[in-house]
Every structure is written in C-alpha cells, then in structure tokens.
C-alpha atoms as a PDB file:
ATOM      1  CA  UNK A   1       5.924 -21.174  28.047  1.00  0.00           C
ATOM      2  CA  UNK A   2       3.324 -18.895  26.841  1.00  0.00           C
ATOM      3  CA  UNK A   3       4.693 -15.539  24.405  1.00  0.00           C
ATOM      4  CA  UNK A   4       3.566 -13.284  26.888  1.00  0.00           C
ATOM      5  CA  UNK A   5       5.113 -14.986  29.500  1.00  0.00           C
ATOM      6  CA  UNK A   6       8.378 -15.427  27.450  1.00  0.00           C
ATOM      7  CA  UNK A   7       8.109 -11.141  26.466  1.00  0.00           C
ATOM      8  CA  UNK A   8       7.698 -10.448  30.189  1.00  0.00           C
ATOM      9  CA  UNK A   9      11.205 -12.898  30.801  1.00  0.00           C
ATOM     10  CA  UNK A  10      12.718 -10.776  28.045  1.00  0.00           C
ATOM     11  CA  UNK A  11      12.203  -7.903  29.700  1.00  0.00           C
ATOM     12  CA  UNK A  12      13.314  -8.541  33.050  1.00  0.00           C
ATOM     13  CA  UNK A  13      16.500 -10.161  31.513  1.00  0.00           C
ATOM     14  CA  UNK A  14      17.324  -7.226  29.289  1.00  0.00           C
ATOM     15  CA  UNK A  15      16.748  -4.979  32.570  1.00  0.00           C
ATOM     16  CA  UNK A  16      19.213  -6.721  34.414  1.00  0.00           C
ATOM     17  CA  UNK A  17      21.350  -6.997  31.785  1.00  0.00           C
ATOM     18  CA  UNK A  18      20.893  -2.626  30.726  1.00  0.00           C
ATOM     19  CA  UNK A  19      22.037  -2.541  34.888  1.00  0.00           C
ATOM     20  CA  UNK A  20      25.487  -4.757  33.798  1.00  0.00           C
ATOM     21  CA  UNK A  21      25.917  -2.489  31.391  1.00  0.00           C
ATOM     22  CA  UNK A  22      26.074   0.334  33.616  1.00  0.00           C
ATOM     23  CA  UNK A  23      28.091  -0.880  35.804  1.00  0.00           C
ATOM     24  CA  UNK A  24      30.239  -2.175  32.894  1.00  0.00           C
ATOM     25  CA  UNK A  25      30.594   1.610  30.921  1.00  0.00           C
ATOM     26  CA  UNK A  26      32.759   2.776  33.768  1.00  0.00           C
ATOM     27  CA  UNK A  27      35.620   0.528  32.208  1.00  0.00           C
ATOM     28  CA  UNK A  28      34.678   0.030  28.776  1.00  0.00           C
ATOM     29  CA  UNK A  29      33.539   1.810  25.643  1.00  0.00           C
ATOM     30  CA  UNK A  30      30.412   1.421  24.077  1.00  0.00           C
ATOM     31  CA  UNK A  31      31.723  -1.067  21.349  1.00  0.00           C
ATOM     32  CA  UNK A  32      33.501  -3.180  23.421  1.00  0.00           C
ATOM     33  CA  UNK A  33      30.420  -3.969  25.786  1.00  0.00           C
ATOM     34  CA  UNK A  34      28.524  -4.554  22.297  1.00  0.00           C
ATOM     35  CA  UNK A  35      31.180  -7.303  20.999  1.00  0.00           C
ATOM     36  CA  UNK A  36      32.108  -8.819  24.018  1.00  0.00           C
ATOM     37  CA  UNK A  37      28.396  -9.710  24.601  1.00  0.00           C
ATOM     38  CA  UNK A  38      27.656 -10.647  21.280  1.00  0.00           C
ATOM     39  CA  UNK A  39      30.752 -12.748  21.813  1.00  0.00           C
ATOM     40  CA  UNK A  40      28.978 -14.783  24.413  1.00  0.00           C
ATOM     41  CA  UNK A  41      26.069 -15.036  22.441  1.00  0.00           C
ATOM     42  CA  UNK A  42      27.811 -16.702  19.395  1.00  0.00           C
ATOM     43  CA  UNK A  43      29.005 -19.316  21.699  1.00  0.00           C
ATOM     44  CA  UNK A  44      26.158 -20.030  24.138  1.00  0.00           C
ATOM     45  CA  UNK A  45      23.703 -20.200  20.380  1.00  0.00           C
ATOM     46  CA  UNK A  46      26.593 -22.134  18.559  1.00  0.00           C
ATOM     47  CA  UNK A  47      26.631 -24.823  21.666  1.00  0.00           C
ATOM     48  CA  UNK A  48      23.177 -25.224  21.385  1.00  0.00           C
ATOM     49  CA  UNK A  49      22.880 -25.014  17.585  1.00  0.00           C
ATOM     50  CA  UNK A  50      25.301 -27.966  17.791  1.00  0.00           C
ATOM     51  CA  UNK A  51      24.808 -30.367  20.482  1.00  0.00           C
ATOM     52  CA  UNK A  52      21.112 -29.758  19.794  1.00  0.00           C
ATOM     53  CA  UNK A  53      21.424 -31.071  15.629  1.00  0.00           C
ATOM     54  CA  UNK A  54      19.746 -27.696  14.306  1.00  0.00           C
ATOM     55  CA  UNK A  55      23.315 -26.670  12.616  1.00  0.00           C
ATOM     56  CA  UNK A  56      24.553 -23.807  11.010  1.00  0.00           C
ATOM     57  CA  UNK A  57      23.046 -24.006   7.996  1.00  0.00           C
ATOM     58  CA  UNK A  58      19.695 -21.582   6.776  1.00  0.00           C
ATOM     59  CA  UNK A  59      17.439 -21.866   3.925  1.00  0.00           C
ATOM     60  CA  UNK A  60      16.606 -18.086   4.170  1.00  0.00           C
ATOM     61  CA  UNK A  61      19.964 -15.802   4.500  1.00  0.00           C
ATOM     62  CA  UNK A  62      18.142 -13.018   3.166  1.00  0.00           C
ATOM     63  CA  UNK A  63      15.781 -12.807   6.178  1.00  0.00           C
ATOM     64  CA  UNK A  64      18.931 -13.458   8.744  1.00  0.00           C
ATOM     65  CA  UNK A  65      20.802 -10.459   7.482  1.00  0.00           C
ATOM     66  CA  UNK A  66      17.677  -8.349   7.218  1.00  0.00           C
ATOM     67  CA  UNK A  67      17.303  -9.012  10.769  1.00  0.00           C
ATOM     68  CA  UNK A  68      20.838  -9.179  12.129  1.00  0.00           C
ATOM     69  CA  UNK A  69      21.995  -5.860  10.454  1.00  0.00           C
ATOM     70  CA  UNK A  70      19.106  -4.069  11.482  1.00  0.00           C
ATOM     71  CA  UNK A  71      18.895  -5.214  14.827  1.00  0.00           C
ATOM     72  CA  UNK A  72      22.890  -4.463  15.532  1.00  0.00           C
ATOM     73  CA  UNK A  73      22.642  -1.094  13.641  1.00  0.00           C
ATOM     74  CA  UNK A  74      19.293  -0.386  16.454  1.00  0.00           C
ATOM     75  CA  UNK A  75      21.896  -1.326  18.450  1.00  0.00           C
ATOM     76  CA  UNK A  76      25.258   0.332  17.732  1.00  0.00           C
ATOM     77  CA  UNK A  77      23.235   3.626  17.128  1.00  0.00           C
ATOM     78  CA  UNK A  78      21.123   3.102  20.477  1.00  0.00           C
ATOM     79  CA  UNK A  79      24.708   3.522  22.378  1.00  0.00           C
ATOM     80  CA  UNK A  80      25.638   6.172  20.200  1.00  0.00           C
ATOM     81  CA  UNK A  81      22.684   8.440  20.801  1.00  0.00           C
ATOM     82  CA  UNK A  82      23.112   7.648  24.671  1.00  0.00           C
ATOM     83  CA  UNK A  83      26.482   9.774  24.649  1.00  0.00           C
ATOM     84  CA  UNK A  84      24.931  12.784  23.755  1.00  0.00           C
ATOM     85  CA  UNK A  85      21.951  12.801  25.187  1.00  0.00           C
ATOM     86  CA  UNK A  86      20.670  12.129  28.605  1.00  0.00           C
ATOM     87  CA  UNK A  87      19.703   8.473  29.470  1.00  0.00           C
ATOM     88  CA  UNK A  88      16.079   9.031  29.825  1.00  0.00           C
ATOM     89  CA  UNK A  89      15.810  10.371  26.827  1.00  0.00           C
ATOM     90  CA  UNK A  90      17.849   8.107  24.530  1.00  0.00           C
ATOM     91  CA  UNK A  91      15.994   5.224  26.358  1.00  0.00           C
ATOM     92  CA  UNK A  92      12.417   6.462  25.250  1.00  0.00           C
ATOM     93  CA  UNK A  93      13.277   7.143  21.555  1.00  0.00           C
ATOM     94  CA  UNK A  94      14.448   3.299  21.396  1.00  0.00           C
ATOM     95  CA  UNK A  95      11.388   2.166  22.983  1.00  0.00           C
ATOM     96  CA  UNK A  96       9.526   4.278  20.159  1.00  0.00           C
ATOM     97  CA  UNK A  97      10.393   1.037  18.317  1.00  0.00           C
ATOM     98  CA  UNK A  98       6.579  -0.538  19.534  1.00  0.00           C
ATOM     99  CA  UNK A  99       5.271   2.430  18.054  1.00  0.00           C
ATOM    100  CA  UNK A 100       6.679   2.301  14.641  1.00  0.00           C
ATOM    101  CA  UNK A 101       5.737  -1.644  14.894  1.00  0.00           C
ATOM    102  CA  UNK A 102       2.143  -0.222  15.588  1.00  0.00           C
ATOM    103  CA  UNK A 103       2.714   1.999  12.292  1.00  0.00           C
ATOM    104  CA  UNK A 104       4.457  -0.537   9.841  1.00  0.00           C
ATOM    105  CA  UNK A 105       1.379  -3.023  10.985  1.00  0.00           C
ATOM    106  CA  UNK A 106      -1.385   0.024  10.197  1.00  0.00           C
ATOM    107  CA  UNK A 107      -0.239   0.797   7.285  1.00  0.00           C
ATOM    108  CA  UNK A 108       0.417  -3.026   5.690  1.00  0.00           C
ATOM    109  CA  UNK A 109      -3.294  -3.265   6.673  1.00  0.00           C
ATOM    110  CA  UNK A 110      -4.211  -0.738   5.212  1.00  0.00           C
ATOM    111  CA  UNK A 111      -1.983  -1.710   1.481  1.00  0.00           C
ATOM    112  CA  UNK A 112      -3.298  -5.342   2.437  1.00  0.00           C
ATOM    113  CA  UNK A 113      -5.972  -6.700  -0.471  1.00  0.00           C
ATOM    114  CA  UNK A 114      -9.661  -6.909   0.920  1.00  0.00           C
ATOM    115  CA  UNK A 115     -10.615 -10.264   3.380  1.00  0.00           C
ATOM    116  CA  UNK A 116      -6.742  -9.813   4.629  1.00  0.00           C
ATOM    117  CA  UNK A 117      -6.496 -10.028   8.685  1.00  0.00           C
ATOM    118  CA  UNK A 118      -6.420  -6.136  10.158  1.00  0.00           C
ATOM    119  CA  UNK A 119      -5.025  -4.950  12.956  1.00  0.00           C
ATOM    120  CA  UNK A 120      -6.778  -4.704  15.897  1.00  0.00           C
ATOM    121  CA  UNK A 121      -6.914  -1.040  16.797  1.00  0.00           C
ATOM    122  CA  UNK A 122      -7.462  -2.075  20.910  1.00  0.00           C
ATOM    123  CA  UNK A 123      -3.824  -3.347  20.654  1.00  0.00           C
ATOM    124  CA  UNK A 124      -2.651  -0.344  18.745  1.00  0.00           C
ATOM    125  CA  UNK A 125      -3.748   1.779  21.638  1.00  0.00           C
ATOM    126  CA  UNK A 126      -2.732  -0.358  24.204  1.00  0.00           C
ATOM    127  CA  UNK A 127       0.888   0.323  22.725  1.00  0.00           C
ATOM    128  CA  UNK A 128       0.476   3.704  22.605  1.00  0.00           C
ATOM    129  CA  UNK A 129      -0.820   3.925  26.302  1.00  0.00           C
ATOM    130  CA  UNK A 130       2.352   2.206  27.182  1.00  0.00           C
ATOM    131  CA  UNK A 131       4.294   4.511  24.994  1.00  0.00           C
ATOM    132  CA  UNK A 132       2.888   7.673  27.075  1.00  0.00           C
ATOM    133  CA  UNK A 133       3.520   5.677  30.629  1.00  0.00           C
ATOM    134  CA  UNK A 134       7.374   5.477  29.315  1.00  0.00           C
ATOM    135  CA  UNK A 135       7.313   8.958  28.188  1.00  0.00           C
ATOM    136  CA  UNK A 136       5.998   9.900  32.083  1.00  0.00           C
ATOM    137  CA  UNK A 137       8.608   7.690  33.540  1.00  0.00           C
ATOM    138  CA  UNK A 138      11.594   9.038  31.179  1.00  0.00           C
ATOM    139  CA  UNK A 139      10.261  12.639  30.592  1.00  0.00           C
ATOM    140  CA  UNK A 140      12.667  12.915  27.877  1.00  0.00           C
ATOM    141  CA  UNK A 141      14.315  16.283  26.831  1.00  0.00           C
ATOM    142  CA  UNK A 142      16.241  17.076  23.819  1.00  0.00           C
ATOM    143  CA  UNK A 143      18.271  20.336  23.590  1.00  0.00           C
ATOM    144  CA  UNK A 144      18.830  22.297  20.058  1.00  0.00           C
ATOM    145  CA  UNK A 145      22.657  20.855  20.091  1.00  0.00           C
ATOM    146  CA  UNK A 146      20.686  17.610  20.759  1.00  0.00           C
ATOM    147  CA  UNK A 147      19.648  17.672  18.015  1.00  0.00           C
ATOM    148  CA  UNK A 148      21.100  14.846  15.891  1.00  0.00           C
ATOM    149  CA  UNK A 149      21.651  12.526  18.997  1.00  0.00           C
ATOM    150  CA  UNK A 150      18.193  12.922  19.116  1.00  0.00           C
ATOM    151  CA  UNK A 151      17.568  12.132  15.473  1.00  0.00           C
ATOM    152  CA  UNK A 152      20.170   8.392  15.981  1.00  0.00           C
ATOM    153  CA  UNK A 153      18.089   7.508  18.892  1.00  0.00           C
ATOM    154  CA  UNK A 154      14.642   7.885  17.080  1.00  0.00           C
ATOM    155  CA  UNK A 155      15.944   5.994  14.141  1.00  0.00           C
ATOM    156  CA  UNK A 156      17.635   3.122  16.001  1.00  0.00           C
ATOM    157  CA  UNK A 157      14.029   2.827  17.230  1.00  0.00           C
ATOM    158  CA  UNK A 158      12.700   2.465  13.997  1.00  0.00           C
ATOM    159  CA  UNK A 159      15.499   0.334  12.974  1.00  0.00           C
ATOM    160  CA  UNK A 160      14.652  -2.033  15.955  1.00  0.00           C
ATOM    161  CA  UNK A 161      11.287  -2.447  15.015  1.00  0.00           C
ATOM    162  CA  UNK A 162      12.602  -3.609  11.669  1.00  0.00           C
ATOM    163  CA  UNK A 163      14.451  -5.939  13.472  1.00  0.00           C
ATOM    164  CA  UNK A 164      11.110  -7.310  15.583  1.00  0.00           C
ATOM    165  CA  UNK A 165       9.516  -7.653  12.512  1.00  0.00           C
ATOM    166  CA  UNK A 166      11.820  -9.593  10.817  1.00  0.00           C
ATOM    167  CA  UNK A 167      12.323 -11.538  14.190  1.00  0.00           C
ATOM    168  CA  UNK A 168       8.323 -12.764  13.573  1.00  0.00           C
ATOM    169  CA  UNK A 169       9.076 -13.436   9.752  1.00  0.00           C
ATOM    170  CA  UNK A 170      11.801 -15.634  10.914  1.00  0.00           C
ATOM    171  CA  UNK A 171       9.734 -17.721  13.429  1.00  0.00           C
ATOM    172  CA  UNK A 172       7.078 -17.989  10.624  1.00  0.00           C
ATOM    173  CA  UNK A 173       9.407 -19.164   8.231  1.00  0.00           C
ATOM    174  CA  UNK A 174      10.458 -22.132  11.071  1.00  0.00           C
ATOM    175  CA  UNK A 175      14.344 -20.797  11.596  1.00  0.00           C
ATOM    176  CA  UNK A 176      14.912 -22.044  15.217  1.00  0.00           C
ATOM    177  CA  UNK A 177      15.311 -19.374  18.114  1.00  0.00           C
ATOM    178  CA  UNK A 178      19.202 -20.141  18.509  1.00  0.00           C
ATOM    179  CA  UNK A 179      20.194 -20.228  15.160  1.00  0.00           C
ATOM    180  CA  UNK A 180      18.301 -16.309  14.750  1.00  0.00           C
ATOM    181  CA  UNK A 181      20.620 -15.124  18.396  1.00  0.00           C
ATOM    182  CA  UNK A 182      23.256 -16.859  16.564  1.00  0.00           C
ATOM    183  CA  UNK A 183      23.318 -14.926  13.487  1.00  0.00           C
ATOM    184  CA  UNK A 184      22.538 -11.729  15.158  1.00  0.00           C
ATOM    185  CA  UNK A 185      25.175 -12.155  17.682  1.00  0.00           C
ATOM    186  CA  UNK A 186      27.985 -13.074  15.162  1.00  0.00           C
ATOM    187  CA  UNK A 187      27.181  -9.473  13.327  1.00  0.00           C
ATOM    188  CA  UNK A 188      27.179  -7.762  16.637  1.00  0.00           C
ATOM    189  CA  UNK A 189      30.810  -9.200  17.497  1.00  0.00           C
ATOM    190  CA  UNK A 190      31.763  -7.605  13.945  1.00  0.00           C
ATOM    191  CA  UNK A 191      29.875  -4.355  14.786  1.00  0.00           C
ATOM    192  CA  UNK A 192      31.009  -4.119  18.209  1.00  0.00           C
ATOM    193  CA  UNK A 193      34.678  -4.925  17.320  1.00  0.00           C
ATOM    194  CA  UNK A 194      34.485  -2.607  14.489  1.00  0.00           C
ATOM    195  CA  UNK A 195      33.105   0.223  16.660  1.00  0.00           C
ATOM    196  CA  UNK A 196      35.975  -0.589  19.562  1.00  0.00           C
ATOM    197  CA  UNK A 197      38.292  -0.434  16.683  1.00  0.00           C
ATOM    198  CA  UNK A 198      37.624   2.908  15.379  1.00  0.00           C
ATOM    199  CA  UNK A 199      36.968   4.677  18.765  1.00  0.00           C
ATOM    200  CA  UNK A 200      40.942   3.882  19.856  1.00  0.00           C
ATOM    201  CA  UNK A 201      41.300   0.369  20.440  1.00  0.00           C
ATOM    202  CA  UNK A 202      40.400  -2.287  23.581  1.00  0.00           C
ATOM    203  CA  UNK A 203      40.371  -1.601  27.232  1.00  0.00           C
ATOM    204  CA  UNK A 204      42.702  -3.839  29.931  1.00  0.00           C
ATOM    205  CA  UNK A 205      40.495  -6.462  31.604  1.00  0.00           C
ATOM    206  CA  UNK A 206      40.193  -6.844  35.461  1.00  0.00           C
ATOM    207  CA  UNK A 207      38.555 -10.131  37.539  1.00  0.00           C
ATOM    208  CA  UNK A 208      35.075  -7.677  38.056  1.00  0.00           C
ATOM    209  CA  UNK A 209      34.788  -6.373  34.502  1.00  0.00           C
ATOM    210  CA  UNK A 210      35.378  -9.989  32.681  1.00  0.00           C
ATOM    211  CA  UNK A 211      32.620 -11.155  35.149  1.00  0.00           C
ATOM    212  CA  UNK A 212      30.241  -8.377  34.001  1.00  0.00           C
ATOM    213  CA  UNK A 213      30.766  -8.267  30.150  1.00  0.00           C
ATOM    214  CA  UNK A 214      30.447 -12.618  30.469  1.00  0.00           C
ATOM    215  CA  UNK A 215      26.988 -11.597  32.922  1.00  0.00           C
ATOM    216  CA  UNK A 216      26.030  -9.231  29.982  1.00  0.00           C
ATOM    217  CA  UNK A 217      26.413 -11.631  27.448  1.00  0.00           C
ATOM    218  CA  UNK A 218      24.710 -14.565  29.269  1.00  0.00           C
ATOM    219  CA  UNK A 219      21.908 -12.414  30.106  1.00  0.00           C
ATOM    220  CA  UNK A 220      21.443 -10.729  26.399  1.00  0.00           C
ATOM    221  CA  UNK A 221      22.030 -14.333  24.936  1.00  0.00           C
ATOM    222  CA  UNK A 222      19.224 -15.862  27.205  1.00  0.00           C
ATOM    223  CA  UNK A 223      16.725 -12.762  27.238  1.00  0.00           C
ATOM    224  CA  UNK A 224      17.833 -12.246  22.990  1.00  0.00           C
ATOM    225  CA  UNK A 225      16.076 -16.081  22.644  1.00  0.00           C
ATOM    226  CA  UNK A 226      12.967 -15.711  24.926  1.00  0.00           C
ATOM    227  CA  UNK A 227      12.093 -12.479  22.759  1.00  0.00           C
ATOM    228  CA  UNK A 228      12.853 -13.773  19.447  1.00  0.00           C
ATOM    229  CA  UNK A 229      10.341 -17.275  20.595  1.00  0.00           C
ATOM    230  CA  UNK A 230       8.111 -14.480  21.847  1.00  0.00           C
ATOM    231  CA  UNK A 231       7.958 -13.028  18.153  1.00  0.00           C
ATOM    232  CA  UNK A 232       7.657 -16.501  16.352  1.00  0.00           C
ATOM    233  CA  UNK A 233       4.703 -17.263  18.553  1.00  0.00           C
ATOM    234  CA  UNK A 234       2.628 -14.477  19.708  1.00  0.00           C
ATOM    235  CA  UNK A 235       1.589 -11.319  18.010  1.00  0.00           C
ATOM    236  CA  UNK A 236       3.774  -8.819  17.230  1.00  0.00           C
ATOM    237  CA  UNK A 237       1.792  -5.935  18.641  1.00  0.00           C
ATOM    238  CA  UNK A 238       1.286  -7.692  22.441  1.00  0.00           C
ATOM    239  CA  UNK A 239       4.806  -8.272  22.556  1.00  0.00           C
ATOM    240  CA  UNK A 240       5.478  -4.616  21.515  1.00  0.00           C
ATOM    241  CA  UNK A 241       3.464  -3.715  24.870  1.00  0.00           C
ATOM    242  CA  UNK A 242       4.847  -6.096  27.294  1.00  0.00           C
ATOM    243  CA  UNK A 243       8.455  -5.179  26.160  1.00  0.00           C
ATOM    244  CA  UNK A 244       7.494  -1.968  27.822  1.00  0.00           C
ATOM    245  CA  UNK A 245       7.670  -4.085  31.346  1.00  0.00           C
ATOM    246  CA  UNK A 246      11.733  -3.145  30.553  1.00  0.00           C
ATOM    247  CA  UNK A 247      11.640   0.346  31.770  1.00  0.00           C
ATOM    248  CA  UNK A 248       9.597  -1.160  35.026  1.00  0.00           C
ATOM    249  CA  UNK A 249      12.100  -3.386  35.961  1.00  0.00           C
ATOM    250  CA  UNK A 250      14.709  -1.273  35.000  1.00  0.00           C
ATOM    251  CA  UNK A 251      13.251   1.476  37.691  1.00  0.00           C
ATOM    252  CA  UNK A 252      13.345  -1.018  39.969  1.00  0.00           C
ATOM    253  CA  UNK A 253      16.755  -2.093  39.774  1.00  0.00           C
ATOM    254  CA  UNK A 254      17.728   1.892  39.967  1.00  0.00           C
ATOM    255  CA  UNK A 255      16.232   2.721  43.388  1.00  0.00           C
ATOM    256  CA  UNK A 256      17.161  -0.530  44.442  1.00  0.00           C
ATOM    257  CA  UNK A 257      21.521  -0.816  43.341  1.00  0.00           C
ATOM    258  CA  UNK A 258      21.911   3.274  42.240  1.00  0.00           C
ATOM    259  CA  UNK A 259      19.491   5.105  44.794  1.00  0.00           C
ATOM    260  CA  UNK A 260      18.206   6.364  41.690  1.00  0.00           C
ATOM    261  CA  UNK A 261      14.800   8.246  43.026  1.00  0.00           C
ATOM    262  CA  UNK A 262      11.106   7.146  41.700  1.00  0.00           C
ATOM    263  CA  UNK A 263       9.138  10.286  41.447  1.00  0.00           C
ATOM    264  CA  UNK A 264       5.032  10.179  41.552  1.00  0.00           C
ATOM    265  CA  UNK A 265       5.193  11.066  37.861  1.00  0.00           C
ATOM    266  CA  UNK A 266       7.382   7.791  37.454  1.00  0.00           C
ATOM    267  CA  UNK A 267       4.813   6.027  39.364  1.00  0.00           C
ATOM    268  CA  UNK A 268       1.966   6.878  37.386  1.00  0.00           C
ATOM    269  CA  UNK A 269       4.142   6.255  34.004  1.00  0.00           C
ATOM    270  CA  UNK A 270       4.509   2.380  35.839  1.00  0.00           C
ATOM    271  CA  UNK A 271       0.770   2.210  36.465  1.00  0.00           C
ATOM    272  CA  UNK A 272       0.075   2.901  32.932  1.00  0.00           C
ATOM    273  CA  UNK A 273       2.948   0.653  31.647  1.00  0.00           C
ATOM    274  CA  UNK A 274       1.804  -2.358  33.396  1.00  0.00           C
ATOM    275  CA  UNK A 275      -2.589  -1.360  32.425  1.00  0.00           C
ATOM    276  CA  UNK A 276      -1.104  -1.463  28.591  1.00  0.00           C
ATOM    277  CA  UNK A 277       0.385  -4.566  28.971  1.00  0.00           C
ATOM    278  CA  UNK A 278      -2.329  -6.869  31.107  1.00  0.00           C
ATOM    279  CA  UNK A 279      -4.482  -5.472  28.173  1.00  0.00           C
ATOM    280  CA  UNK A 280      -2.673  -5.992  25.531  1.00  0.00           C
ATOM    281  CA  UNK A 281      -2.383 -10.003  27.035  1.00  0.00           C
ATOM    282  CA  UNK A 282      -6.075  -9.691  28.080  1.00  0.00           C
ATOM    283  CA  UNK A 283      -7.144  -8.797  24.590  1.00  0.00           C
ATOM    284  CA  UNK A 284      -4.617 -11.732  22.733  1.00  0.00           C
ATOM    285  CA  UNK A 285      -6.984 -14.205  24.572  1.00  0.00           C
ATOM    286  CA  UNK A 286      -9.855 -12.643  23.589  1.00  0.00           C
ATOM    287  CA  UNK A 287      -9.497 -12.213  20.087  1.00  0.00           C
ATOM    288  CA  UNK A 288      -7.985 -15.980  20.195  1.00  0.00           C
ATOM    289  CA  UNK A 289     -11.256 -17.169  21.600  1.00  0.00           C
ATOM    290  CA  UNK A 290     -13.744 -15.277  19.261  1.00  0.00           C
ATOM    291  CA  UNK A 291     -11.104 -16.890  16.220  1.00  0.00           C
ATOM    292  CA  UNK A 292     -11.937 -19.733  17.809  1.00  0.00           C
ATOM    293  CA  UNK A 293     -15.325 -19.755  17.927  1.00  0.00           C
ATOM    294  CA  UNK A 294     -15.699 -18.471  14.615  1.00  0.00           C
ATOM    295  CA  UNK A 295     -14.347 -21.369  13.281  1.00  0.00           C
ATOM    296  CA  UNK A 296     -16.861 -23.612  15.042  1.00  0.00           C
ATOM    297  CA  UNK A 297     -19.947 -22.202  12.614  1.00  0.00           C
END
C-alpha cells in the first residue's frame, strides 16, 4: 500500500477512533482513555513483534524515546488543552503540528550545506492551504482566561510534529512499524496511568465502556502503524497534508452519530482540505518522476 494511501487510512482510523473517545469521556477521565488504549497497543504490537520474529530488542533507543516521549507528551497535553478550551479550537492548534513540520523542514534547508535536497515550496503551501481549510472548518477562538490552554494546545502541536519527525528518522533507520507503536504505546500506558493517578484514581468499568476503550485502542494501535509506515516511506510534508483528511472524516462522523451541524464555512474549509491534499499526492508523483528522469541523463 502506497504512503498516501496508508496517511489517508490513518486518518479515517484516528477519526473513528477521536468519535470512541467521545463517546468514551462521558465515563472516563482523560488519562484513563490515554492508558487503557495505549494498553491495547502494547499488546496488539507485542503479538506481532513476537509471533512475527522482529523482537523487542532496538539498536537505536535514543531515537525510540525521542519519539515516544514526545509523541505521548503531544498527547497528554492535547487532552489537557481540550478541558479548557472549546473542541474546535484545541483540535486546530494540534493540527498546527503539519505546520511546524513545514517550518522544522524550511529551516533544516535552509542550515543544510549547498547541493543538499530542499524543500519543495509547492508542498509547503499545499500544507498551509490545508492548514487555513481546518482553520474554516474549526474557526477556533481563544478567550484571555484561555489563555494558557491555548498556549498547551499550540505546543502539543509542535511537540507532535517532533514526534512525526522522529517517526520518519525511525523508518529511515529500518526500526519496523510495530516495534515504533510498541514503544510509543508502552510510554503512553505509563503517561496515561500516571495522569489517571494524579487526577483521583480509576473509574468502575461497565460491558459498553470496556468495549469502547478496547475499540479505541484497536483503532489507535492499527491507524498508530499505518501512519508511522506512512512516515518511513513517503515524504514527510505529503503526509503532513493528507493527515488533514482527519478533521473531514471527523465532520462526517459528527453530523452523521452527534447531529453535529456542517455550516457552508465548514464546507468550504472541506473543499480546501481535500484540494491540499490531492496536491500534495499529485505533486509527490511529480517530483518522483522528474527524480526519475534526471537520473536517466
């Protein structure tokens, strides 16, 4: 399966899995939902890390706790900033993280010695043109006594696009996909417990909520592994813009579950969402086939 093909699964995985977790919050804290579905992941990725012979064992730590703290710290913060701030909101700061993936890339190019590879500025744009069609679907607010809420959501963006980059550094370095969900999942079950811990302890479980914290985990585990391929085999920049797909999905399972209304501004944020993503795809095969046929003189 292709990486854009893989992002595009990502996102409709995460989607379902963001509507889970809505459905979930009305029983459990914030925490919880983290650890139990990082519990899942650390046994569906341990299963496959050991029936399939990859094991346990890495040759680069360092790059697995670069990735897994700063990917469960996007995370724990991410929840965080949702309690005090509207959903809309908290949800478009996080997705600022293809934005400052679009930044850290610019400005490595720009540090980079002469006759290094650049970024292609078409793909920068088509990021931020996805940006700006999340911003119309989210029209986020933030309030003066928003004010630090605001501040955790922005930098658990920025902290997941530390993660994404790391994610690529991984696949270049060979780690398999399951091993990375593994390690990132067994520091969000630490995170997550830790968090439950401190905010007063576990909730009682009933037949409906086991079954959607064990959907939530399935789904993260399975959607976690499709992005992280994504990463190790497509650039980093067309995967920021088709992660946008998300919020499209996620839309769709509002009006559809929550009668949660799509207004024309929402529609036009969608158009623009799904334009910066078939371009950002359009222009990955491009600029494979002039690579291509630059190597043929």
């Amino acid at each position: 399966m292709s990486a854009p093909l893989l992002m595009t699964g990502s996102a409709l995985l995460f989607s379902l899995m963001g509507a889970c977790v809505k459905l979930a919050s009305a029983q459990y804290g914030a925490g919880e939902i983290v650890m139990y579905r990082s519990l899942v992941g650390v046994l569906l990725m341990g299963s496959v890390l050991h029936f399939g012979g990859a094991g346990w064992r890495t040759p680069v730590p360092a790059l697995h706790a670069w990735r897994s703290g700063s990917g469960v710290a996007a995370l724990v913060l991410w929840f965080y900033a949702i309690g005090g701030l509207p959903l809309a909101t908290a949800m478009t700061l996080n997705q600022m993280s293809s934005v400052w993936i679009a930044l850290f890339l610019m400005g490595g190019a720009a540090l980079a010695a002469p006759g290094a590879a650049r970024v292609d500025g078409r793909l920068v744009v088509a990021v931020l043109v996805g940006f700006a069609g999340v911003a119309l679907v989210m029209r986020p607010t933030i309030e003066r006594e928003q004010a630090w809420h605001g501040f955790v959501g922005m930098l658990s963006g920025l902290l997941a696009a530390v993660a994404y980059l790391q994610v690529s550094a991984l696949g270049r370095a060979g780690e398999p996909e399951s091993r990375v969900v593994f390690y990132f999942s067994a520091f969000g079950v630490a995170a997550g417990g830790a968090v439950a811990v401190g905010a007063g302890g576990f909730s009682a479980h009933t037949p409906s909520g086991v079954a959607l914290l064990v959907a939530i985990g399935v789904l993260a585990a399975v959607a976690q592994w499709m992005m992280t391929r994504a990463y190790a085999r497509g650039a980093a920049l067309t995967n920021a813009a088709l992660a946008y797909m998300g919020i499209v999905f996620s839309l769709l399972w509002g009006l559809w579950w929550f009668d949660d209304p799509i207004s024309p501004m929402a529609l036009a944020g969608i158009t623009l969402i799904v334009a910066a993503g078939l371009a950002a795809n359009a222009l990955r095969g491009r600029t494979r086939r002039e690579d291509a046929a630059a190597t043929t003189y």
